[in-house]
Protein backbone atom coordinates (compact mmCIF):
# COMPACT_ATOMS: atom_id res chain seq x y z
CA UNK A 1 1.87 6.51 15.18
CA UNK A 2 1.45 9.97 13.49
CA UNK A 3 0.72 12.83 15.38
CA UNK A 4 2.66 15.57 13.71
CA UNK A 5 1.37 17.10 10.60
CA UNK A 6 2.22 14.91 7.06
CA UNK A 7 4.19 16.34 4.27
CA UNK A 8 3.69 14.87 0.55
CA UNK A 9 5.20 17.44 -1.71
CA UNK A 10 2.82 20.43 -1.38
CA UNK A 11 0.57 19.30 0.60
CA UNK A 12 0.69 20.09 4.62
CA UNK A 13 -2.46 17.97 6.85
CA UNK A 14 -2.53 18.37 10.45
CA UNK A 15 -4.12 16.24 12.56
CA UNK A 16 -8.19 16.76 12.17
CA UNK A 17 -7.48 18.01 8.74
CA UNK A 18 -7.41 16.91 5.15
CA UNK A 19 -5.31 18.07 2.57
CA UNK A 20 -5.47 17.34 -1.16
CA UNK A 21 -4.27 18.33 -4.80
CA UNK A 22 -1.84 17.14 -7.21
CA UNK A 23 1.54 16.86 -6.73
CA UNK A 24 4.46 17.57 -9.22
CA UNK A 25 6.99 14.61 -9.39
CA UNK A 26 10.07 15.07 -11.69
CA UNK A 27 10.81 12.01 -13.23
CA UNK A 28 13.83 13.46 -15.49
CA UNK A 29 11.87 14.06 -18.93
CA UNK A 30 8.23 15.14 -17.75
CA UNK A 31 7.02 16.66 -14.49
CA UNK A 32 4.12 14.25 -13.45
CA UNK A 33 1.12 15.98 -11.64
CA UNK A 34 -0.18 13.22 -9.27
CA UNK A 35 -3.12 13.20 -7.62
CA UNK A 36 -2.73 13.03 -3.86
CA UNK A 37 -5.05 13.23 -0.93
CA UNK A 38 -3.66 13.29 3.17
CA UNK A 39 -6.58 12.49 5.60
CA UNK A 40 -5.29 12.92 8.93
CA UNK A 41 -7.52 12.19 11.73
CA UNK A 42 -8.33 13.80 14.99
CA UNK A 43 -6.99 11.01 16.91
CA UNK A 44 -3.56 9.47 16.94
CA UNK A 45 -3.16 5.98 15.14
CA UNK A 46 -1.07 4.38 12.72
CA UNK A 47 -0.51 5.92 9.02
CA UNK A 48 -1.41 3.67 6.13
CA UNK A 49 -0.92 4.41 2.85
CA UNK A 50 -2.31 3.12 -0.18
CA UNK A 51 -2.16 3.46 -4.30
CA UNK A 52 -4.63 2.85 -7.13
CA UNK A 53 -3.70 3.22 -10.64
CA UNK A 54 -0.08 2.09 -11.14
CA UNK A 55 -1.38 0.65 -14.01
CA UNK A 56 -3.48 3.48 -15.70
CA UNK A 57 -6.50 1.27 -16.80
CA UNK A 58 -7.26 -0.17 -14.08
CA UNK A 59 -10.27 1.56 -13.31
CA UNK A 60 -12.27 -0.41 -10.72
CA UNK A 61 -9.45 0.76 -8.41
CA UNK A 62 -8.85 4.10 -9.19
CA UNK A 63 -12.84 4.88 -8.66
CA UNK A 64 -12.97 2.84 -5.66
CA UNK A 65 -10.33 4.37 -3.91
CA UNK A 66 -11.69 7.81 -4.92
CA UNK A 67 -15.03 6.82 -3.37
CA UNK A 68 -13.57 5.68 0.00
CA UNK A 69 -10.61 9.30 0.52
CA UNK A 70 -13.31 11.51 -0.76
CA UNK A 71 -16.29 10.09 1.77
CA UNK A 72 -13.41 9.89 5.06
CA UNK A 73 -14.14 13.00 7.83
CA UNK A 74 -11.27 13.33 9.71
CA UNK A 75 -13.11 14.22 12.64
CA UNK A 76 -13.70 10.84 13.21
CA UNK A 77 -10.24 9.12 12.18
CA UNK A 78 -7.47 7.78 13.71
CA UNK A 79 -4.23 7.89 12.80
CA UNK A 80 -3.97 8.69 9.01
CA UNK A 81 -4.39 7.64 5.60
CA UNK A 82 -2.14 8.94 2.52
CA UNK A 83 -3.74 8.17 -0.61
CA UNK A 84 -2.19 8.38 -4.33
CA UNK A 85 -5.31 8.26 -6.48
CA UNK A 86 -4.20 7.79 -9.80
CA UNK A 87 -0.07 6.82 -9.15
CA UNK A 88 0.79 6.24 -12.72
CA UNK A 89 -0.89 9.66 -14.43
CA UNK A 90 0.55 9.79 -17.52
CA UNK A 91 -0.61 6.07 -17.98
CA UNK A 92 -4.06 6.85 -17.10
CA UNK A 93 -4.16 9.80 -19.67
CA UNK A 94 -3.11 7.65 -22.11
CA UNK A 95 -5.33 4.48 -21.62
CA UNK A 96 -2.43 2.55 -21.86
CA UNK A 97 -2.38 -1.21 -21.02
CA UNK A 98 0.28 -2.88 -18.64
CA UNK A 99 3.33 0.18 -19.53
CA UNK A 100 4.14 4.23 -18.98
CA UNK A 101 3.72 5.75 -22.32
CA UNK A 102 6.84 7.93 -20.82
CA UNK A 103 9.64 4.99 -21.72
CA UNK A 104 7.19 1.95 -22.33
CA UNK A 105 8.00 0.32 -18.43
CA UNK A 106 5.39 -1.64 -16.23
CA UNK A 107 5.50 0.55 -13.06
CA UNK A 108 4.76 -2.52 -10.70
CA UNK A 109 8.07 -4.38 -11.89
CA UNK A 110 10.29 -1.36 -11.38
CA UNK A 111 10.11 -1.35 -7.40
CA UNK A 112 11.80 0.39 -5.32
CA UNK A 113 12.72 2.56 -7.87
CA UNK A 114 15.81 4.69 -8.55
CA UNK A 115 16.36 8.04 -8.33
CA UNK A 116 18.43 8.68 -11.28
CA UNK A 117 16.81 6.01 -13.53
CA UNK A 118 13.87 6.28 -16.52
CA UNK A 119 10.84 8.12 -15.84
CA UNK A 120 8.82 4.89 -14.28
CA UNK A 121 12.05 3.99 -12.40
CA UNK A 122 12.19 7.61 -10.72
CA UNK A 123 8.42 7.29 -9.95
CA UNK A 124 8.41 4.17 -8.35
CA UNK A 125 11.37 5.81 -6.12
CA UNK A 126 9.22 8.47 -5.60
CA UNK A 127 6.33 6.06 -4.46
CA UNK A 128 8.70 4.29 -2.32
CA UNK A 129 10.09 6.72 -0.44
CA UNK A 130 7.19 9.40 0.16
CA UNK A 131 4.45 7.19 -0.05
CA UNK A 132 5.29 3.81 1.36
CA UNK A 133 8.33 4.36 3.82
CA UNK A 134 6.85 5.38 7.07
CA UNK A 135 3.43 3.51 7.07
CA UNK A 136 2.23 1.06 9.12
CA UNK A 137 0.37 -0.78 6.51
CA UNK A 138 0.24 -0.18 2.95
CA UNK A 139 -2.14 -1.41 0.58
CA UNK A 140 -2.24 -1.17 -3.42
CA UNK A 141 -5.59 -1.66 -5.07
CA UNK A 142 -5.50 -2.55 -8.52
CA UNK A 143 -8.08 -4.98 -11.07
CA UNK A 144 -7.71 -6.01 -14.70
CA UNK A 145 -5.97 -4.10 -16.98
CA UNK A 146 -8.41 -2.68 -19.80
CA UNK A 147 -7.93 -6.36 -21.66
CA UNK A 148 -7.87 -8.67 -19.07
CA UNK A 149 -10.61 -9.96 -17.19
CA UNK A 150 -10.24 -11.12 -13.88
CA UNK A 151 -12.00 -13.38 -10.77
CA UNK A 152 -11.01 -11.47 -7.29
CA UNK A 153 -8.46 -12.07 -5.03
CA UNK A 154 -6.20 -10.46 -2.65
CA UNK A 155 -1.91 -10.70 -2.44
CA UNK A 156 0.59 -10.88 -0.07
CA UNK A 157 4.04 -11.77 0.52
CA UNK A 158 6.16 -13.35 3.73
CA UNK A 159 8.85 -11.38 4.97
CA UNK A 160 9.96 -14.21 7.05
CA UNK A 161 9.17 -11.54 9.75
CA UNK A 162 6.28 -13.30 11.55
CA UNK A 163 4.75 -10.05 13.38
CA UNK A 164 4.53 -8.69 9.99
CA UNK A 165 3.22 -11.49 7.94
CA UNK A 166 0.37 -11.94 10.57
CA UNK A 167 -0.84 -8.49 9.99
CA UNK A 168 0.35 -8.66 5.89
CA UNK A 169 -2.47 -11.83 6.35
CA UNK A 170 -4.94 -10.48 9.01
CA UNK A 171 -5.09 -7.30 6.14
CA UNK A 172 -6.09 -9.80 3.26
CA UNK A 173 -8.25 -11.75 5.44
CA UNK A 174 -10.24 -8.14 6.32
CA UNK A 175 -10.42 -7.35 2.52
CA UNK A 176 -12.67 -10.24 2.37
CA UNK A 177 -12.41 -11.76 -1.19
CA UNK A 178 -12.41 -15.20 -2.23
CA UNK A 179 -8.66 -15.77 -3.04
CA UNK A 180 -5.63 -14.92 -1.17
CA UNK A 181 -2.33 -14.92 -2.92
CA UNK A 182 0.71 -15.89 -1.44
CA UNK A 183 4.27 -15.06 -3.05
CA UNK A 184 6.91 -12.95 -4.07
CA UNK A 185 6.68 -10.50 -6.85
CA UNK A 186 9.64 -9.16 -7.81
CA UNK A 187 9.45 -5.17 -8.70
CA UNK A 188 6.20 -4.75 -7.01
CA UNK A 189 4.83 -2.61 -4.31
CA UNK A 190 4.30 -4.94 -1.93
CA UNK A 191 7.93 -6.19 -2.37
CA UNK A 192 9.24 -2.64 -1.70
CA UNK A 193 6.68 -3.04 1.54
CA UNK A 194 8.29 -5.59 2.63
CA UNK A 195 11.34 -4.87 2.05
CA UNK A 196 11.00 -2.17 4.38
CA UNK A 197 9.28 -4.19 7.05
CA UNK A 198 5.50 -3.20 6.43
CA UNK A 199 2.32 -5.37 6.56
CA UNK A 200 1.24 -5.10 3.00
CA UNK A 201 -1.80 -6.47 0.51
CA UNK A 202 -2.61 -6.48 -3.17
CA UNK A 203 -6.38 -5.87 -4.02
CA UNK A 204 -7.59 -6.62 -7.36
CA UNK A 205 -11.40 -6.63 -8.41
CA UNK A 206 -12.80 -6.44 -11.86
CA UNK A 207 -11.10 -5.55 -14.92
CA UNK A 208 -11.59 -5.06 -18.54
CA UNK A 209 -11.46 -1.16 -18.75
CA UNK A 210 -14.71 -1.44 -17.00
CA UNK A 211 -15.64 0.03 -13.59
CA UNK A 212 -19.22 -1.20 -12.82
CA UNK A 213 -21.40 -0.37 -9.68
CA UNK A 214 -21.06 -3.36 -7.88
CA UNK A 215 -17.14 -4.03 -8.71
CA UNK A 216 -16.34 -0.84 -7.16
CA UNK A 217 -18.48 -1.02 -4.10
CA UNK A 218 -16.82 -4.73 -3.44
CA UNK A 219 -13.51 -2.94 -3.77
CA UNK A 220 -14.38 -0.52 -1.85
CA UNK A 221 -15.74 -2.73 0.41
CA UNK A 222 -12.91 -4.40 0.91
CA UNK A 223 -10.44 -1.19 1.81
CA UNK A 224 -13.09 0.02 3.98
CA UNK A 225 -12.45 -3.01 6.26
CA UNK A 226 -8.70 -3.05 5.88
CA UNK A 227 -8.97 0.57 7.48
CA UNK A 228 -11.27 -0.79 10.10
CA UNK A 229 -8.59 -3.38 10.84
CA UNK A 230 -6.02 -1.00 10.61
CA UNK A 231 -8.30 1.10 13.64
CA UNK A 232 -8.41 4.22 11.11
CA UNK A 233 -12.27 3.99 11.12
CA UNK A 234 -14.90 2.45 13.61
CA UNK A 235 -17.26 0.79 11.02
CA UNK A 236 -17.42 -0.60 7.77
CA UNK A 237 -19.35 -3.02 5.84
CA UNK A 238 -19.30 -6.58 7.06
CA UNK A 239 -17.19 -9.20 5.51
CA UNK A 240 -18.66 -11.81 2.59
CA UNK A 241 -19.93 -15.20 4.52
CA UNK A 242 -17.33 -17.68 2.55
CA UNK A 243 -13.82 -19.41 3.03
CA UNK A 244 -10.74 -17.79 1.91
CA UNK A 245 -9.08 -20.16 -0.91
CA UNK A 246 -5.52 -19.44 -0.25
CA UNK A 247 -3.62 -19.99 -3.29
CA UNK A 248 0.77 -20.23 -2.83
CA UNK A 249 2.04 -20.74 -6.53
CA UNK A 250 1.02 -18.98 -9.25
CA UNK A 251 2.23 -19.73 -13.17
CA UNK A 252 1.61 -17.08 -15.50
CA UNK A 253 1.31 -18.25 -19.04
CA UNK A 254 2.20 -15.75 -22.49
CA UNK A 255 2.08 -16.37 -26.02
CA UNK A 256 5.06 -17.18 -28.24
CA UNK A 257 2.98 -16.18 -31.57
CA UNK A 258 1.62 -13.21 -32.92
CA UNK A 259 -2.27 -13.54 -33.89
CA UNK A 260 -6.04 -14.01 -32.57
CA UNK A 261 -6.55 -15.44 -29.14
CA UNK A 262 -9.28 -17.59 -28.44
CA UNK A 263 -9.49 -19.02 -25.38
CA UNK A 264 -10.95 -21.82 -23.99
CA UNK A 265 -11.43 -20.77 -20.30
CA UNK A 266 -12.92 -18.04 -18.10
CA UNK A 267 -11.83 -16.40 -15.03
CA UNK A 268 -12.37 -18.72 -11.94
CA UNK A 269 -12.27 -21.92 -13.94
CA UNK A 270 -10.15 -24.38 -11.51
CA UNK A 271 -8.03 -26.84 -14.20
CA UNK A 272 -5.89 -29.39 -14.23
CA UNK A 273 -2.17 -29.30 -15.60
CA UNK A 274 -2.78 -30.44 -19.73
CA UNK A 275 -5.66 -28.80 -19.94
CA UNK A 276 -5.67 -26.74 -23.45
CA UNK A 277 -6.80 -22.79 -22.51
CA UNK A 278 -6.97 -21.61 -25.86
CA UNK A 279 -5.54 -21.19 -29.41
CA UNK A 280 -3.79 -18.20 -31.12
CA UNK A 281 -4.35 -18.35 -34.68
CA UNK A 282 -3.38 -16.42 -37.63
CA UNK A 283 -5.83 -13.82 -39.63
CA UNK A 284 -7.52 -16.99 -41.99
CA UNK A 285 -7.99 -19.21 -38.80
CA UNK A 286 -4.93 -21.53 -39.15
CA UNK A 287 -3.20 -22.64 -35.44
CA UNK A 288 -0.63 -20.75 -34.73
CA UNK A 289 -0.29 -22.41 -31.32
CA UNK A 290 -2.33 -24.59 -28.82
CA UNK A 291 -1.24 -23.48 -25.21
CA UNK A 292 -1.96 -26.21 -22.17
CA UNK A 293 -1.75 -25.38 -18.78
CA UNK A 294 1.66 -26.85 -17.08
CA UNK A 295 -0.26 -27.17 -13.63
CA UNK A 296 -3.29 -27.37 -11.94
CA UNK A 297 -4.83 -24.05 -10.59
CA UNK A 298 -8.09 -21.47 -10.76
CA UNK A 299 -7.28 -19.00 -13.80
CA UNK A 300 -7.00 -15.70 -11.72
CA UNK A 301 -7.22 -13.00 -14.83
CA UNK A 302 -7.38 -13.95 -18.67
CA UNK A 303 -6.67 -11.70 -21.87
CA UNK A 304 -9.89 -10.93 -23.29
CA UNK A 305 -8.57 -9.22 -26.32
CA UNK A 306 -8.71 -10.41 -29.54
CA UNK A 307 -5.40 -9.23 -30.34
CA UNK A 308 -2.27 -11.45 -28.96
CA UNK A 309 1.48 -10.61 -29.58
CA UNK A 310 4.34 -12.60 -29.26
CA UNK A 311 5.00 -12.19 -25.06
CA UNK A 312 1.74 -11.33 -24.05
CA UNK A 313 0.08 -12.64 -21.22
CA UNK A 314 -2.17 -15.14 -21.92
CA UNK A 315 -3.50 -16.23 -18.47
CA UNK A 316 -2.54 -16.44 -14.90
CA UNK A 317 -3.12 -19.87 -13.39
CA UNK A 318 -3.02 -19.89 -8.71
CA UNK A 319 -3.06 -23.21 -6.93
């Protein structure tokens, strides 16, 4: 329950007040200039706080999350919302895929962070501690990196706190998208969440360096309720008539060759273990390798690039 006014670097919102600007993170090598925005409502609620853009393509996110701060009054919130809209900037300026150009790490396996660690490590302790510890909820929207595509799905994890995984679940379940991810990841956001004891979900729509019309209104959508949920705002757009799949292992696959992928499947394709989901081959069209799925499960986001290296991501398979 905040009542008092919130403090993220800078930037000072009382309640029925919004603050925003960028906000100077040292991360030991660079000063990062992140893009922050503190809507605190009129009323007192509960704070959630959310990313978009820990990984700096990811674009459908980053606009989404842009549309939903920038269009919030806080004359008619409750509680607050503390919004990092591009967490990963130097990633984002880049265009770089999956890493920070600052020391080549994946932000979202370097949770919770440390404070006297490499650039991505210090951020993610940054994120931790002045963006995620003291929520109520916390939610991280990303989609598919600029060469993967992807079919939509929400993420959680169980804390084996059951007050918390009921609203972790009850969060997903708002978001509204066809699959719901169950499952630790290690070095991620929602593993610092809850870690720390706070409901948590992973929102991922669209993908390949894209950010189309109707991928950003679903993920937009989709937050938009999660705040409802959360009782920051009264309305929001209703939820998609369909079942939730839920979805509790998940097998990523990667290459062990350098070369050209081709797959063999598309996003949402439900296979069976066996099934062959592409080739890499070399430059003159020779097999390099001839992956097969080792169990049975939707393909949640593919590489679409041409390009493959030796310990690339091929696929995701959920089931």
């Amino acid at each position: 329950m905040t009542t008092n006014a919130i403090v993220i670097g800078q930037l000072e919102a009382h309640p029925g007040t919004r603050a925003s600007g960028v906000v100077p993170v040292d991360v030991g090598t660079a000063t990062l200039e992140v893009p922050v925005a503190i809507v605190h409502g009129s009323h007192p609620g509960p704070r959630v706080s959310v990313t978009a853009g820990i990984h700096g393509a990811e674009y459908v996110s980053i606009a989404a999350l842009r549309e939903v701060v920038l269009g919030l009054d806080p004359s008619t919130v409750t509680g607050s919302l503390v919004a990092v809209l591009t967490a990963n900037p130097a990633a984002f300026a880049a265009r770089s895929i999956y890493v920070n150009p600052l020391d080549g790490l994946n932000l979202n396996r370097q949770f919770p962070g440390d404070i006297d660690g490499s650039p991505t490590q210090r951020l993610a302790h940054w994120l931790t501690t002045e963006v995620i510890a003291g929520s109520d909820a916390f939610v991280d929207m990303h989609c598919g990196d600029m060469n993967e595509a992807l079919v939509s799905f929400t993420g959680i994890e169980e804390t084996g706190d059951a007050a918390v995984d009921a609203r972790s679940r009850e969060m997903a379940e708002a978001y509204g998208l066809r699959y719901l991810l169950i499952g630790p990841s290690p070095g991620t956001t929602t593993t610092a969440a809850a870690a720390l004891g706070i409901p948590a979900v992973l929102g991922e729509v669209g993908g390949q360096g894209r950010w189309p019309r109707e991928d950003v209104a679903l993920h937009a959508a989709g937050f938009r309720r999660v705040l409802q949920a959360a009782g920051l705002i009264e309305t929001a757009p209703s939820t998609p008539r369909h079942d939730t799949d839920v979805l509790p292992t998940e097998a990523w696959m990667r290459a062990t060759t350098t070369g050209y992928w081709h797959p063999a499947v598309a996003v949402g394709d439900r296979i069976s273990a066996g099934t062959v989901v592409g080739e890499v081959q070399d430059a003159f069209g020779a097999v390099l390798e001839r992956p097969s799925a080792a169990m049975d499960g939707v393909v949640i986001f593919l590489v679409s690039s041409l390009a493959m290296n030796a310990g690339d991501p091929l696929l995701a398979l959920a089931g």
